[in-house]
PDB file of N, CA and C in Angstrom:
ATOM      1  N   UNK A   1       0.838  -1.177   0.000  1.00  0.00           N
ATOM      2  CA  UNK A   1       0.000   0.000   0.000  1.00  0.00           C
ATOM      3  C   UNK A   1       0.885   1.243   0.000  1.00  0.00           C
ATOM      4  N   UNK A   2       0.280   2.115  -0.733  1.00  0.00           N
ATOM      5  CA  UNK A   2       1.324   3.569  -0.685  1.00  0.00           C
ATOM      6  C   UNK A   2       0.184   4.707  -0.207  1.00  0.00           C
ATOM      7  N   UNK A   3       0.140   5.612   0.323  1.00  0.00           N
ATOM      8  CA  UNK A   3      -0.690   6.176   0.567  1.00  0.00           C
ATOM      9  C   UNK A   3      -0.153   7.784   0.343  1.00  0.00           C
ATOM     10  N   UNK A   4      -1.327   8.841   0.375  1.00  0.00           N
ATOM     11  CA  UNK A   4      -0.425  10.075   0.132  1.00  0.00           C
ATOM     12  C   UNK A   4      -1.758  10.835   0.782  1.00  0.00           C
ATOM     13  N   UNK A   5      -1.549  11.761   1.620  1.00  0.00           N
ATOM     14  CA  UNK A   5      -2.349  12.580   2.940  1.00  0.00           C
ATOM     15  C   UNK A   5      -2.122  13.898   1.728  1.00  0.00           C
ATOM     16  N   UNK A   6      -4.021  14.324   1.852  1.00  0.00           N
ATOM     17  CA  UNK A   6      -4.081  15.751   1.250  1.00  0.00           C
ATOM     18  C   UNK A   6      -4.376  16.430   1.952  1.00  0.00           C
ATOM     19  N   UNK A   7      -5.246  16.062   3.206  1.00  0.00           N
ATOM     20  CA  UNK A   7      -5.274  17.486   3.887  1.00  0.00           C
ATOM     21  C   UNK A   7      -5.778  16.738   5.431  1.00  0.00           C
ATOM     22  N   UNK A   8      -6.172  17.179   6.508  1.00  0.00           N
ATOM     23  CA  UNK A   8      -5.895  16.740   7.715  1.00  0.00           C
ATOM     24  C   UNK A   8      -7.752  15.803   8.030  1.00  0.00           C
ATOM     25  N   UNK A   9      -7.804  15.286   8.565  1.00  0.00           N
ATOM     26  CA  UNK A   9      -8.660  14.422   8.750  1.00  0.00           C
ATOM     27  C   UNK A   9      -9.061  14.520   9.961  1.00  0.00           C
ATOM     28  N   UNK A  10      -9.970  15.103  11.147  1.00  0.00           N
ATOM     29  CA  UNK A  10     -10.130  15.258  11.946  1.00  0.00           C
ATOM     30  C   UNK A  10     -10.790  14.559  12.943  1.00  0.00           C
ATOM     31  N   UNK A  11     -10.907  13.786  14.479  1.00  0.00           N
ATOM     32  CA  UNK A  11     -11.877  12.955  14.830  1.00  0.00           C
ATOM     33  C   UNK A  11     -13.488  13.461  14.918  1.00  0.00           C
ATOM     34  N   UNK A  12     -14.331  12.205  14.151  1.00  0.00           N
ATOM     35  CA  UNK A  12     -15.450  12.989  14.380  1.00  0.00           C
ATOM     36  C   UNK A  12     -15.969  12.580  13.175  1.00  0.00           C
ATOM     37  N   UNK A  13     -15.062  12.853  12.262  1.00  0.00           N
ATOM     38  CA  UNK A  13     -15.421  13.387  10.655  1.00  0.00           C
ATOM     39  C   UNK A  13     -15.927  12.537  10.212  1.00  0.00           C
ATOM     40  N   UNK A  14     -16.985  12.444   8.956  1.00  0.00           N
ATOM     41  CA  UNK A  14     -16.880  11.045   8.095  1.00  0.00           C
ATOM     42  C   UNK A  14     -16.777  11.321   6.734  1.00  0.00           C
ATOM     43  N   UNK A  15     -15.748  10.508   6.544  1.00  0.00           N
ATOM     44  CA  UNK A  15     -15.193  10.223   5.530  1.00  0.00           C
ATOM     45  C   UNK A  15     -15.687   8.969   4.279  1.00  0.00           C
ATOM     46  N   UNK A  16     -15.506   9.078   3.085  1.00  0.00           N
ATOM     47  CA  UNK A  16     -16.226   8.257   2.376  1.00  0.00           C
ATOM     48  C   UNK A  16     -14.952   7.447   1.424  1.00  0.00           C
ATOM     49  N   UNK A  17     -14.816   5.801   1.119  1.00  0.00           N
ATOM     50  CA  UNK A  17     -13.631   5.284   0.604  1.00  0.00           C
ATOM     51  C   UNK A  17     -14.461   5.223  -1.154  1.00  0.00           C
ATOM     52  N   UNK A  18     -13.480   5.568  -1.792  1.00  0.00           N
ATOM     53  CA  UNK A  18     -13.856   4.952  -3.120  1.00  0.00           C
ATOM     54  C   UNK A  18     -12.950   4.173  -3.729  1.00  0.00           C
ATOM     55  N   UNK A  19     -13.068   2.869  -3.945  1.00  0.00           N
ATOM     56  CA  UNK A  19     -11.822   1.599  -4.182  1.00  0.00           C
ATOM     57  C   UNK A  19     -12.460   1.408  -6.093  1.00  0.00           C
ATOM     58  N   UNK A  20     -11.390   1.623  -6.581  1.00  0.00           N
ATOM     59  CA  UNK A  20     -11.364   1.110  -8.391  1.00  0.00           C
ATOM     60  C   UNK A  20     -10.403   0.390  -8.617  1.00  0.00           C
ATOM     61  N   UNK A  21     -11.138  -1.251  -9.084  1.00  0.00           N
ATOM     62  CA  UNK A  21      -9.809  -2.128  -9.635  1.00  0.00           C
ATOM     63  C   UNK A  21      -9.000  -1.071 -10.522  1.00  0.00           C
ATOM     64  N   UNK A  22      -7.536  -1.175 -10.571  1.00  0.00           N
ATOM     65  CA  UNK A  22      -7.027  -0.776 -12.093  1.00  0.00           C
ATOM     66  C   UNK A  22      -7.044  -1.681 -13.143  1.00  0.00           C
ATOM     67  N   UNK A  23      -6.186  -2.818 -12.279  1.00  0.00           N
ATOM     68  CA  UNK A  23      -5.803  -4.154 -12.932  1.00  0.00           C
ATOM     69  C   UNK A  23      -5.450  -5.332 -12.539  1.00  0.00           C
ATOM     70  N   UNK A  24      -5.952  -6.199 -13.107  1.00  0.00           N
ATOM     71  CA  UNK A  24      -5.214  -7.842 -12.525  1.00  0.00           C
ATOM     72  C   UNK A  24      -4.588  -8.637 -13.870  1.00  0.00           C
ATOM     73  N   UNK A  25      -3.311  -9.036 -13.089  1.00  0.00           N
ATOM     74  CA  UNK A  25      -2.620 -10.021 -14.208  1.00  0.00           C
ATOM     75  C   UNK A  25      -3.084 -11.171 -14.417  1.00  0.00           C
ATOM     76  N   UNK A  26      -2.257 -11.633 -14.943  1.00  0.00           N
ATOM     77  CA  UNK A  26      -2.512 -13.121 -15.737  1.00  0.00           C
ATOM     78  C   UNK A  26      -2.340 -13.965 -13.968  1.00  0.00           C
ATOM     79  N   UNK A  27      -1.483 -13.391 -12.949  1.00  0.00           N
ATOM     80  CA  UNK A  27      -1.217 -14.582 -12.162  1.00  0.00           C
ATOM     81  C   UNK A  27      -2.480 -13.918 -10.974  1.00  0.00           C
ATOM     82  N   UNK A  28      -3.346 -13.161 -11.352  1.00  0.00           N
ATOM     83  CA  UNK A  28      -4.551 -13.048 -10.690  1.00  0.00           C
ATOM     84  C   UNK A  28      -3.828 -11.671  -9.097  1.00  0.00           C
ATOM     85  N   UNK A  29      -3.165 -11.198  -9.707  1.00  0.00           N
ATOM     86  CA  UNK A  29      -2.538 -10.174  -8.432  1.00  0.00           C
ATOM     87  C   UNK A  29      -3.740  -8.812  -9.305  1.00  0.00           C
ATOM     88  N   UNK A  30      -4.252  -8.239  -8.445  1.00  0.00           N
ATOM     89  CA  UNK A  30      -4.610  -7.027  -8.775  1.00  0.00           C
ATOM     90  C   UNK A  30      -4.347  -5.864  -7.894  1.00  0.00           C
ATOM     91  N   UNK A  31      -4.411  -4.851  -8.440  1.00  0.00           N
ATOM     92  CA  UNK A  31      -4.033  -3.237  -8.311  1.00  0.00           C
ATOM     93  C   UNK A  31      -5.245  -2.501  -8.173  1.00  0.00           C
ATOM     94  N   UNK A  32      -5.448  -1.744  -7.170  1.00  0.00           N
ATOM     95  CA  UNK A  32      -6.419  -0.674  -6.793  1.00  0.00           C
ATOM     96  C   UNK A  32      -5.977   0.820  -6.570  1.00  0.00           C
ATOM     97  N   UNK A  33      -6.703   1.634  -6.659  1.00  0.00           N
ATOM     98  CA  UNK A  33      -6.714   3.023  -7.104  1.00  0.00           C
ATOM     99  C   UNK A  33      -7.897   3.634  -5.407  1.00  0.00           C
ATOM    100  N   UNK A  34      -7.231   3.894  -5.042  1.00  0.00           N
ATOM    101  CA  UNK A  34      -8.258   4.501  -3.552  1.00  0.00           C
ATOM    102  C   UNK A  34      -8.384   6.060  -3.415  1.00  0.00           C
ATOM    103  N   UNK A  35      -9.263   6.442  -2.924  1.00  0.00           N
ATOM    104  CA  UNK A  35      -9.210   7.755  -2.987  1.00  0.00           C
ATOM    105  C   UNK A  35     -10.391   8.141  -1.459  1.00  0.00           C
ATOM    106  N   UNK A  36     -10.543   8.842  -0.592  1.00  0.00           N
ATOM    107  CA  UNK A  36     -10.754   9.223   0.496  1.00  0.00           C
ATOM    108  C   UNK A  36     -11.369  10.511   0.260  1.00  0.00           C
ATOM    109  N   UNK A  37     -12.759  10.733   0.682  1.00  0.00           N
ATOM    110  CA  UNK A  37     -13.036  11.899   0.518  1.00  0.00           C
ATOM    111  C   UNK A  37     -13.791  12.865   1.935  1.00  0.00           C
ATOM    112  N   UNK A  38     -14.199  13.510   2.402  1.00  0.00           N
ATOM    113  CA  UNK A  38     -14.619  14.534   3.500  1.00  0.00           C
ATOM    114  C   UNK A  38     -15.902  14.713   3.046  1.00  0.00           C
ATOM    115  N   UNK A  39     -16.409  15.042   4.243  1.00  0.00           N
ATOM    116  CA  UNK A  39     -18.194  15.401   3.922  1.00  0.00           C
ATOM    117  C   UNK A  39     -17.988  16.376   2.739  1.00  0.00           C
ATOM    118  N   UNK A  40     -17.609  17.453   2.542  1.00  0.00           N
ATOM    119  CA  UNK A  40     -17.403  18.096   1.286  1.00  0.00           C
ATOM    120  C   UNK A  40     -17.357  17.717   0.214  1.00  0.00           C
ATOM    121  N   UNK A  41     -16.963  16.652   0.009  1.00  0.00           N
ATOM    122  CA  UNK A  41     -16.314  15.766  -1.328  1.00  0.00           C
ATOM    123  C   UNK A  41     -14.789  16.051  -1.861  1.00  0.00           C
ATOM    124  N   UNK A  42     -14.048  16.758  -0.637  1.00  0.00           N
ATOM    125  CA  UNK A  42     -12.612  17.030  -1.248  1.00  0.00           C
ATOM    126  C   UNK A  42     -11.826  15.798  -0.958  1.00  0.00           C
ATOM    127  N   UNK A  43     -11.215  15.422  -1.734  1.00  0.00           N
ATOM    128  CA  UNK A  43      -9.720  14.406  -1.196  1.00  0.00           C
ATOM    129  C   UNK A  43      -9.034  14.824  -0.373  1.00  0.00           C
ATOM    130  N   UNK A  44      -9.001  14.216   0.419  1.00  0.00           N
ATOM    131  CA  UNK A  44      -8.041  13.742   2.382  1.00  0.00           C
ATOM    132  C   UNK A  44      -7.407  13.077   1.598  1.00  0.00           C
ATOM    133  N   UNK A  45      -7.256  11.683   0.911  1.00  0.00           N
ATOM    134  CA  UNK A  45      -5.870  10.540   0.574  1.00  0.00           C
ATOM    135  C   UNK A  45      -6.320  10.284  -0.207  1.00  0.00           C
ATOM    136  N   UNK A  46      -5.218   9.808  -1.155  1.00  0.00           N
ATOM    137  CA  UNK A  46      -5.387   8.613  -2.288  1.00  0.00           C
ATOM    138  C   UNK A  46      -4.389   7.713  -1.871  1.00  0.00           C
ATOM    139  N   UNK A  47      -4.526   6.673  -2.379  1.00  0.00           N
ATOM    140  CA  UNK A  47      -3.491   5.426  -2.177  1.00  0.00           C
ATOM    141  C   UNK A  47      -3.809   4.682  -3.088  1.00  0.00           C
ATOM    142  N   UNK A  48      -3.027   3.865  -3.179  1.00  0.00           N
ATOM    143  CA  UNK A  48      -2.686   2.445  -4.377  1.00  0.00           C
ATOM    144  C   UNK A  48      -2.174   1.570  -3.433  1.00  0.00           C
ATOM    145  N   UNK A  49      -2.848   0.474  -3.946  1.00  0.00           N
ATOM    146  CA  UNK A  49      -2.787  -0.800  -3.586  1.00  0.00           C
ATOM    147  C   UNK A  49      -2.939  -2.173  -4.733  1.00  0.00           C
ATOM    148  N   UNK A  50      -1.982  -3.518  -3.908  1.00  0.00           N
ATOM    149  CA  UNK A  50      -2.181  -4.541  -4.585  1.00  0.00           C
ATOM    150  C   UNK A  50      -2.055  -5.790  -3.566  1.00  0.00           C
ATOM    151  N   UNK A  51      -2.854  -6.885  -4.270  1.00  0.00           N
ATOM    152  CA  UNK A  51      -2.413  -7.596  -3.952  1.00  0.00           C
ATOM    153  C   UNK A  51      -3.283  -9.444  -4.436  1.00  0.00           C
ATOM    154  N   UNK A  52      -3.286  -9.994  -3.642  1.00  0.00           N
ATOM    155  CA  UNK A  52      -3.424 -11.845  -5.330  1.00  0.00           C
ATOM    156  C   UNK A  52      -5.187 -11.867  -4.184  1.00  0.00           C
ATOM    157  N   UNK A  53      -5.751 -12.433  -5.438  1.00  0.00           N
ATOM    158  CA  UNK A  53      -7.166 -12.798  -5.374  1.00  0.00           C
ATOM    159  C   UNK A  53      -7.349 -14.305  -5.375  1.00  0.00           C
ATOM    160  N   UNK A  54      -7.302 -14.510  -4.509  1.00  0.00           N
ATOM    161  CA  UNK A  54      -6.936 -16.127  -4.200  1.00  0.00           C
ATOM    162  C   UNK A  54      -7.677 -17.201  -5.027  1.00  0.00           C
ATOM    163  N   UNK A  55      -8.943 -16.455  -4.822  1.00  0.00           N
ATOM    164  CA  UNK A  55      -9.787 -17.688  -5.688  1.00  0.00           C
ATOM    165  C   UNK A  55     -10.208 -17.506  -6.842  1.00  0.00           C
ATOM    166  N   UNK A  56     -10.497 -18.103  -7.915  1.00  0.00           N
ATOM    167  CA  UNK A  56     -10.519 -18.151  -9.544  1.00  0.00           C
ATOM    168  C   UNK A  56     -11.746 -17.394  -9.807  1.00  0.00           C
ATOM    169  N   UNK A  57     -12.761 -17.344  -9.354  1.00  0.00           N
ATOM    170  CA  UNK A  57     -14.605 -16.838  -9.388  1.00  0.00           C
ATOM    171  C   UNK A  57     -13.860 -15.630  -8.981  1.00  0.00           C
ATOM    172  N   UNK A  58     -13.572 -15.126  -7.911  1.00  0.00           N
ATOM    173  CA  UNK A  58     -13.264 -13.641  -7.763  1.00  0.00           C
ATOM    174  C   UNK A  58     -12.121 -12.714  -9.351  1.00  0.00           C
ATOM    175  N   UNK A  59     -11.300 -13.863  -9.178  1.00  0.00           N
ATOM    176  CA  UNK A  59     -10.350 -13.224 -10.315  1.00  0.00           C
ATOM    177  C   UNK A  59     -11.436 -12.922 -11.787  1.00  0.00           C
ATOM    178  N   UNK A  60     -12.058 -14.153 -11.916  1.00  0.00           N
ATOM    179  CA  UNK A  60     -12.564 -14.402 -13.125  1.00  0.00           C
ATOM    180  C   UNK A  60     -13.846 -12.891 -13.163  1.00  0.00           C
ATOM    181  N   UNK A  61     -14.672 -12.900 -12.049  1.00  0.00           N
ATOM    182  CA  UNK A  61     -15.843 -11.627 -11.803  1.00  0.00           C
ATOM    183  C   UNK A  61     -15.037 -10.316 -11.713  1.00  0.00           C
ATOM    184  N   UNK A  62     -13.904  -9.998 -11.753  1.00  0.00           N
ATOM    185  CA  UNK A  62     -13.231  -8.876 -11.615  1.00  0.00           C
ATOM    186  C   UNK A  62     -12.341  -8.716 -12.809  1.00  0.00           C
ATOM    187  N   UNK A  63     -11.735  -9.491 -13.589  1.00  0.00           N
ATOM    188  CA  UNK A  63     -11.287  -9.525 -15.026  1.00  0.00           C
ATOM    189  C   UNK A  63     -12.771  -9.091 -15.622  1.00  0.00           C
ATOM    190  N   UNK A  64     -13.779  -9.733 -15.775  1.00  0.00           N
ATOM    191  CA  UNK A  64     -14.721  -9.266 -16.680  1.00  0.00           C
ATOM    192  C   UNK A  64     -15.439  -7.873 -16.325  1.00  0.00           C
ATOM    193  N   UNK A  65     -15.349  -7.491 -15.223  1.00  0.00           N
ATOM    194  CA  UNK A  65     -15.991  -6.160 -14.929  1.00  0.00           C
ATOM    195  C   UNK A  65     -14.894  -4.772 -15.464  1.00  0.00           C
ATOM    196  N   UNK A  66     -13.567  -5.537 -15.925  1.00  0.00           N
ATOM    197  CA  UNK A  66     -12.822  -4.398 -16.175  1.00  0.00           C
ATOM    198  C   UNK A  66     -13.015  -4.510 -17.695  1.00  0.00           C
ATOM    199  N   UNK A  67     -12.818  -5.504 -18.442  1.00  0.00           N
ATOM    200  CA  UNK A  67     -13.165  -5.741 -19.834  1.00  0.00           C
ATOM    201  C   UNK A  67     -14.392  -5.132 -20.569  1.00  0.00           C
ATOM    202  N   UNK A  68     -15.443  -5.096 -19.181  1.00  0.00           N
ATOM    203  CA  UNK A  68     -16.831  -4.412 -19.695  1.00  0.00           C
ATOM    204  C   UNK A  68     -16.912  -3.209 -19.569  1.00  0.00           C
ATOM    205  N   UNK A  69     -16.129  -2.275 -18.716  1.00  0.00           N
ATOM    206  CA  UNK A  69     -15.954  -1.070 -17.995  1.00  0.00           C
ATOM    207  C   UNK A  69     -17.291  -1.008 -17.111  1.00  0.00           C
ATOM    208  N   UNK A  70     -17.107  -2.284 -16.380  1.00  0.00           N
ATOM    209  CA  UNK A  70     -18.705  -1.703 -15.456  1.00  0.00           C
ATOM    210  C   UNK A  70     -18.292  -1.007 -14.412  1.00  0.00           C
ATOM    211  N   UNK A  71     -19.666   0.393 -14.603  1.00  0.00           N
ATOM    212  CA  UNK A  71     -19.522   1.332 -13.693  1.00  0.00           C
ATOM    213  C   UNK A  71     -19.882   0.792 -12.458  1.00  0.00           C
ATOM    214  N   UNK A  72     -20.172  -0.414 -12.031  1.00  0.00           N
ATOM    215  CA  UNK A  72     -19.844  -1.069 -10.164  1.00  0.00           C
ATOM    216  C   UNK A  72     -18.768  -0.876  -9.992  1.00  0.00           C
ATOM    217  N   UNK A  73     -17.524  -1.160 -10.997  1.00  0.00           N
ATOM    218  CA  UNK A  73     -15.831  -0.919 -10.441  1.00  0.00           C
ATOM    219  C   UNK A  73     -16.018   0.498  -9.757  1.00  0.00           C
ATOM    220  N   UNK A  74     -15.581   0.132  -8.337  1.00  0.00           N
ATOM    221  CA  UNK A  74     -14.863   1.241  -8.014  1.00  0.00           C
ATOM    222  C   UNK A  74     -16.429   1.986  -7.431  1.00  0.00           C
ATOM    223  N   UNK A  75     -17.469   1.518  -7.004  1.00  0.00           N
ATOM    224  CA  UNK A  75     -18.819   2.119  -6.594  1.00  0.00           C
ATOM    225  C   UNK A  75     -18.859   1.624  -5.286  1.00  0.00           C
ATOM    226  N   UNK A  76     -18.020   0.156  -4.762  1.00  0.00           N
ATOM    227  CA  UNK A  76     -17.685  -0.324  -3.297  1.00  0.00           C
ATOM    228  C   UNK A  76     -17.778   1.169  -2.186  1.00  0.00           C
ATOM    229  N   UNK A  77     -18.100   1.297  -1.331  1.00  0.00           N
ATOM    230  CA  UNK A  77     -18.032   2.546  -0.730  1.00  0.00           C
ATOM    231  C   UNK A  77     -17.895   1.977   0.621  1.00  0.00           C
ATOM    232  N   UNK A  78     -17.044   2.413   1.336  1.00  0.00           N
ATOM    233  CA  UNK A  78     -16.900   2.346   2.679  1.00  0.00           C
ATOM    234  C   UNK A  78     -17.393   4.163   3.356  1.00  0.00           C
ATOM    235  N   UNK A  79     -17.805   4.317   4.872  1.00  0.00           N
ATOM    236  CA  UNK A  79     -17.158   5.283   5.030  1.00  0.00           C
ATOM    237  C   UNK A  79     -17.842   5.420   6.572  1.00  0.00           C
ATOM    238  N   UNK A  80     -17.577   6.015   7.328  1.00  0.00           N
ATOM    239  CA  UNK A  80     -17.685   6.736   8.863  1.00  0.00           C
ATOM    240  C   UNK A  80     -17.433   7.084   9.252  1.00  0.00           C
ATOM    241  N   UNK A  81     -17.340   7.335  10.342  1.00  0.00           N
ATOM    242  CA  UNK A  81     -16.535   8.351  11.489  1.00  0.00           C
ATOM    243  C   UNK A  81     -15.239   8.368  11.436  1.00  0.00           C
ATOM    244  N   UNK A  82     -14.577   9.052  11.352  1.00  0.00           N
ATOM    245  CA  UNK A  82     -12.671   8.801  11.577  1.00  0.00           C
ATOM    246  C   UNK A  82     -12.108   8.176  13.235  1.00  0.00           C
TER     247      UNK A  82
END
Protein backbone atom coordinates (compact mmCIF):
# COMPACT_ATOMS: atom_id res chain seq x y z
CA UNK A 1 0.00 0.00 0.00
CA UNK A 2 1.32 3.57 -0.69
CA UNK A 3 -0.69 6.18 0.57
CA UNK A 4 -0.42 10.07 0.13
CA UNK A 5 -2.35 12.58 2.94
CA UNK A 6 -4.08 15.75 1.25
CA UNK A 7 -5.27 17.49 3.89
CA UNK A 8 -5.89 16.74 7.71
CA UNK A 9 -8.66 14.42 8.75
CA UNK A 10 -10.13 15.26 11.95
CA UNK A 11 -11.88 12.96 14.83
CA UNK A 12 -15.45 12.99 14.38
CA UNK A 13 -15.42 13.39 10.66
CA UNK A 14 -16.88 11.05 8.09
CA UNK A 15 -15.19 10.22 5.53
CA UNK A 16 -16.23 8.26 2.38
CA UNK A 17 -13.63 5.28 0.60
CA UNK A 18 -13.86 4.95 -3.12
CA UNK A 19 -11.82 1.60 -4.18
CA UNK A 20 -11.36 1.11 -8.39
CA UNK A 21 -9.81 -2.13 -9.63
CA UNK A 22 -7.03 -0.78 -12.09
CA UNK A 23 -5.80 -4.15 -12.93
CA UNK A 24 -5.21 -7.84 -12.52
CA UNK A 25 -2.62 -10.02 -14.21
CA UNK A 26 -2.51 -13.12 -15.74
CA UNK A 27 -1.22 -14.58 -12.16
CA UNK A 28 -4.55 -13.05 -10.69
CA UNK A 29 -2.54 -10.17 -8.43
CA UNK A 30 -4.61 -7.03 -8.77
CA UNK A 31 -4.03 -3.24 -8.31
CA UNK A 32 -6.42 -0.67 -6.79
CA UNK A 33 -6.71 3.02 -7.10
CA UNK A 34 -8.26 4.50 -3.55
CA UNK A 35 -9.21 7.76 -2.99
CA UNK A 36 -10.75 9.22 0.50
CA UNK A 37 -13.04 11.90 0.52
CA UNK A 38 -14.62 14.53 3.50
CA UNK A 39 -18.19 15.40 3.92
CA UNK A 40 -17.40 18.10 1.29
CA UNK A 41 -16.31 15.77 -1.33
CA UNK A 42 -12.61 17.03 -1.25
CA UNK A 43 -9.72 14.41 -1.20
CA UNK A 44 -8.04 13.74 2.38
CA UNK A 45 -5.87 10.54 0.57
CA UNK A 46 -5.39 8.61 -2.29
CA UNK A 47 -3.49 5.43 -2.18
CA UNK A 48 -2.69 2.45 -4.38
CA UNK A 49 -2.79 -0.80 -3.59
CA UNK A 50 -2.18 -4.54 -4.58
CA UNK A 51 -2.41 -7.60 -3.95
CA UNK A 52 -3.42 -11.85 -5.33
CA UNK A 53 -7.17 -12.80 -5.37
CA UNK A 54 -6.94 -16.13 -4.20
CA UNK A 55 -9.79 -17.69 -5.69
CA UNK A 56 -10.52 -18.15 -9.54
CA UNK A 57 -14.60 -16.84 -9.39
CA UNK A 58 -13.26 -13.64 -7.76
CA UNK A 59 -10.35 -13.22 -10.32
CA UNK A 60 -12.56 -14.40 -13.12
CA UNK A 61 -15.84 -11.63 -11.80
CA UNK A 62 -13.23 -8.88 -11.62
CA UNK A 63 -11.29 -9.53 -15.03
CA UNK A 64 -14.72 -9.27 -16.68
CA UNK A 65 -15.99 -6.16 -14.93
CA UNK A 66 -12.82 -4.40 -16.17
CA UNK A 67 -13.16 -5.74 -19.83
CA UNK A 68 -16.83 -4.41 -19.70
CA UNK A 69 -15.95 -1.07 -18.00
CA UNK A 70 -18.70 -1.70 -15.46
CA UNK A 71 -19.52 1.33 -13.69
CA UNK A 72 -19.84 -1.07 -10.16
CA UNK A 73 -15.83 -0.92 -10.44
CA UNK A 74 -14.86 1.24 -8.01
CA UNK A 75 -18.82 2.12 -6.59
CA UNK A 76 -17.69 -0.32 -3.30
CA UNK A 77 -18.03 2.55 -0.73
CA UNK A 78 -16.90 2.35 2.68
CA UNK A 79 -17.16 5.28 5.03
CA UNK A 80 -17.69 6.74 8.86
CA UNK A 81 -16.54 8.35 11.49
CA UNK A 82 -12.67 8.80 11.58
Amino acid sequence: MSFQFKRPVYAGEQITCHWLIADIDERGHAKAEVRILNAEGITVMVATTSGVLPRREERERLTQMLSDGDPTNGAAQCGGPN
